[in-house]
Protein backbone atom coordinates (compact mmCIF):
# COMPACT_ATOMS: atom_id res chain seq x y z
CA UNK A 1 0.00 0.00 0.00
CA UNK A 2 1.26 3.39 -0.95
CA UNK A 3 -0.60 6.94 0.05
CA UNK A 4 0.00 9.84 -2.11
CA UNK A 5 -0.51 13.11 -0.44
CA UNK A 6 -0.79 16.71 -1.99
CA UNK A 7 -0.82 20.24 -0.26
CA UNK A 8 -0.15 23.39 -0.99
CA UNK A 9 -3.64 24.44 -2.95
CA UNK A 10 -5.36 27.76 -2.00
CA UNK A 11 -6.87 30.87 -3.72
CA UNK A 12 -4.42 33.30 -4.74
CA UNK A 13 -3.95 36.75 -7.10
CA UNK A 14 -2.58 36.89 -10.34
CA UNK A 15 1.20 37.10 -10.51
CA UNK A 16 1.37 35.17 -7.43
CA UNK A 17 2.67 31.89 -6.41
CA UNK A 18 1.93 28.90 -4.65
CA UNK A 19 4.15 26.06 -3.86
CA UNK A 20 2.66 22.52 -4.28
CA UNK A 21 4.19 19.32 -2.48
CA UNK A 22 3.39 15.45 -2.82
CA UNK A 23 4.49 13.13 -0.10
CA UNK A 24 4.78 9.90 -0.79
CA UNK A 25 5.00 6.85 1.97
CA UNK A 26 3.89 3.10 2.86
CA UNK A 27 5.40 0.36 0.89
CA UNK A 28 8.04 2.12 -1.26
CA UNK A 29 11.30 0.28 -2.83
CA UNK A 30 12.39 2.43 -6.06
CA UNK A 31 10.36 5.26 -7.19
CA UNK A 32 10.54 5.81 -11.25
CA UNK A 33 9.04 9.15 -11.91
CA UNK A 34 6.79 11.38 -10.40
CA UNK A 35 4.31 14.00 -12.43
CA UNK A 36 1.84 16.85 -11.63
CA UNK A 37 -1.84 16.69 -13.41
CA UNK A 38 -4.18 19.09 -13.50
CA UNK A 39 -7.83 18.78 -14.39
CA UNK A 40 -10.16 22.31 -14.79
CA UNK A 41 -14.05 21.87 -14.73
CA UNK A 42 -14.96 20.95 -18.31
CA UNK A 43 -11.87 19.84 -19.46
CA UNK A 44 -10.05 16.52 -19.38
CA UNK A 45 -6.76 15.71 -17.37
CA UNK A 46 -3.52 17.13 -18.49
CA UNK A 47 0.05 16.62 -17.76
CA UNK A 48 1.94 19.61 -16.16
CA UNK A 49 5.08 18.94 -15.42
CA UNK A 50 7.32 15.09 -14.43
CA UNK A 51 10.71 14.16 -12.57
CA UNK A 52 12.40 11.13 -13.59
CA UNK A 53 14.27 8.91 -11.46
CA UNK A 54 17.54 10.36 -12.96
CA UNK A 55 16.13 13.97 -11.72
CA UNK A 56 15.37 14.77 -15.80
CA UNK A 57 12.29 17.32 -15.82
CA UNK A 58 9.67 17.71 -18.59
CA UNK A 59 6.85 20.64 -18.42
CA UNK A 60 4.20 21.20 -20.73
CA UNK A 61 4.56 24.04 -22.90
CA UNK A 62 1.95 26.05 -21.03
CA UNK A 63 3.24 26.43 -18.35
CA UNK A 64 6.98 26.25 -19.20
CA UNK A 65 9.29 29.11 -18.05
CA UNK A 66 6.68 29.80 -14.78
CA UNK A 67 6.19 26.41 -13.11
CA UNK A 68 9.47 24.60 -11.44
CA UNK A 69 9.18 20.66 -10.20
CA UNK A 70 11.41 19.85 -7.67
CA UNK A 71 12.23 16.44 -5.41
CA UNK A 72 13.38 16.33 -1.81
CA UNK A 73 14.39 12.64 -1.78
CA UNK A 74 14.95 12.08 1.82
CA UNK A 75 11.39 13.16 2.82
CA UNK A 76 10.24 11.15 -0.19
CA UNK A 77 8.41 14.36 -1.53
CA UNK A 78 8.21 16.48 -5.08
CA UNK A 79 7.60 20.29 -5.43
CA UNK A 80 5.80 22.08 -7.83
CA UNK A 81 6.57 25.60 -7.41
CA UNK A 82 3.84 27.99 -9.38
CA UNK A 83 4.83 31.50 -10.72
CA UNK A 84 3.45 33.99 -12.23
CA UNK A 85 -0.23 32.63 -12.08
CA UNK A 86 -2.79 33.56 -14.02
CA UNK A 87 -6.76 32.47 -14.32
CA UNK A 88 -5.84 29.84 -16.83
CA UNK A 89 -4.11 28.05 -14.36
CA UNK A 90 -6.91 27.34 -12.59
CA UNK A 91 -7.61 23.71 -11.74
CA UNK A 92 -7.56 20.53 -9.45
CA UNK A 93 -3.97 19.11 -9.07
CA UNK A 94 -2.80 15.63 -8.77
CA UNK A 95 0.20 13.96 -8.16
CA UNK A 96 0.66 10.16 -9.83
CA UNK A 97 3.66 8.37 -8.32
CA UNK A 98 5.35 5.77 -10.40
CA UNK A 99 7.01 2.80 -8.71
CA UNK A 100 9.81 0.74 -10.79
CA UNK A 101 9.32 -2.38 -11.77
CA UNK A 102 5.69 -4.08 -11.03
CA UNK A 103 5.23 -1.72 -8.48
CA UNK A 104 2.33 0.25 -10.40
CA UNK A 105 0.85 3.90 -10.42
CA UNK A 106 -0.38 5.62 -7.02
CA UNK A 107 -2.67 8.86 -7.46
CA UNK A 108 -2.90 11.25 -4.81
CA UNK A 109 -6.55 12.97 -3.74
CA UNK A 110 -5.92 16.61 -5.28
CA UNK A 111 -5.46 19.90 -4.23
CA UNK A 112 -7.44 23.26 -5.49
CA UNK A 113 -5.59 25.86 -6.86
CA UNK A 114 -7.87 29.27 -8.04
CA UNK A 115 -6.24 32.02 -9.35
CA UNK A 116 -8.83 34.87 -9.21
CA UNK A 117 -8.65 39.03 -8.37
C-alpha cells in the first residue's frame, strides 16, 4: 500500500505563487518518476510537469518558463513551485507516483488551486 498526499492548494492573485508538495509513503522500494496533473471543470486531465528517477524534468509548454518541479528525496516528496499565475491556471492538481518495476501507479486525492482578483 502506498498513500499519495498533496498540499499546498489555495486561492491566490494573479502574478502570485503557490508552492505545491506530494508526499509519498507506505510500501516504497524504487520510485521511477513522479508528475503533476491538472484537471479544470470541463476539461479533461492534463500533464503539467514530471521528474524522472535520474532527476530529468519535462513541463508542458503552457506552463513552461513559470512552473518549477522539484524532489526532496529524503522526505520522499516532489515540489511544484507555481509563478506567475494567471486564471488559466486554474484547476484541481494531482500527483501520480510511479514505482519501478511491477510496483504500479499511485494517485494522490488533489489539491485546489484558483487564481482569481
Amino acid at each position: 500500500q502506498v498513500q499519495v498526499v498533496e498540499s499546498g492548494g489555495g486561492l491566490v492573485q494573479p502574478g502570485g505563487s503557490l508552492r505545491l508538495s506530494c508526499a509519498a509513503s507506505g510500501s516504497i522500494s524504487s520510485i521511477n518518476a513522479v508528475a503533476w496533473y491538472r484537471q479544470a471543470p470541463g476539461k479533461e486531465r492534463e500533464l503539467v510537469a514530471i521528474i524522472n528517477s535520474g532527476g530529468g524534468t519535462n513541463y508542458a509548454r503552457s506552463v513552461k518558463g513559470r512552473f518549477t518541479i522539484s524532489r526532496h528525496n529524503a522526505k520522499n516528496t516532489v515540489y511544484l513551485q507555481m509563478n506567475s499565475l494567471i486564471p488559466e491556471d486554474t484547476a484541481a492538481y494531482f500527483c501520480n507516483v510511479r514505482l519501478a518495476g511491477t510496483g504500479g501507479d499511485y494517485w494522490g486525492q488533489g489539491t485546489q488551486v484558483t487564481v482569481s482578483s
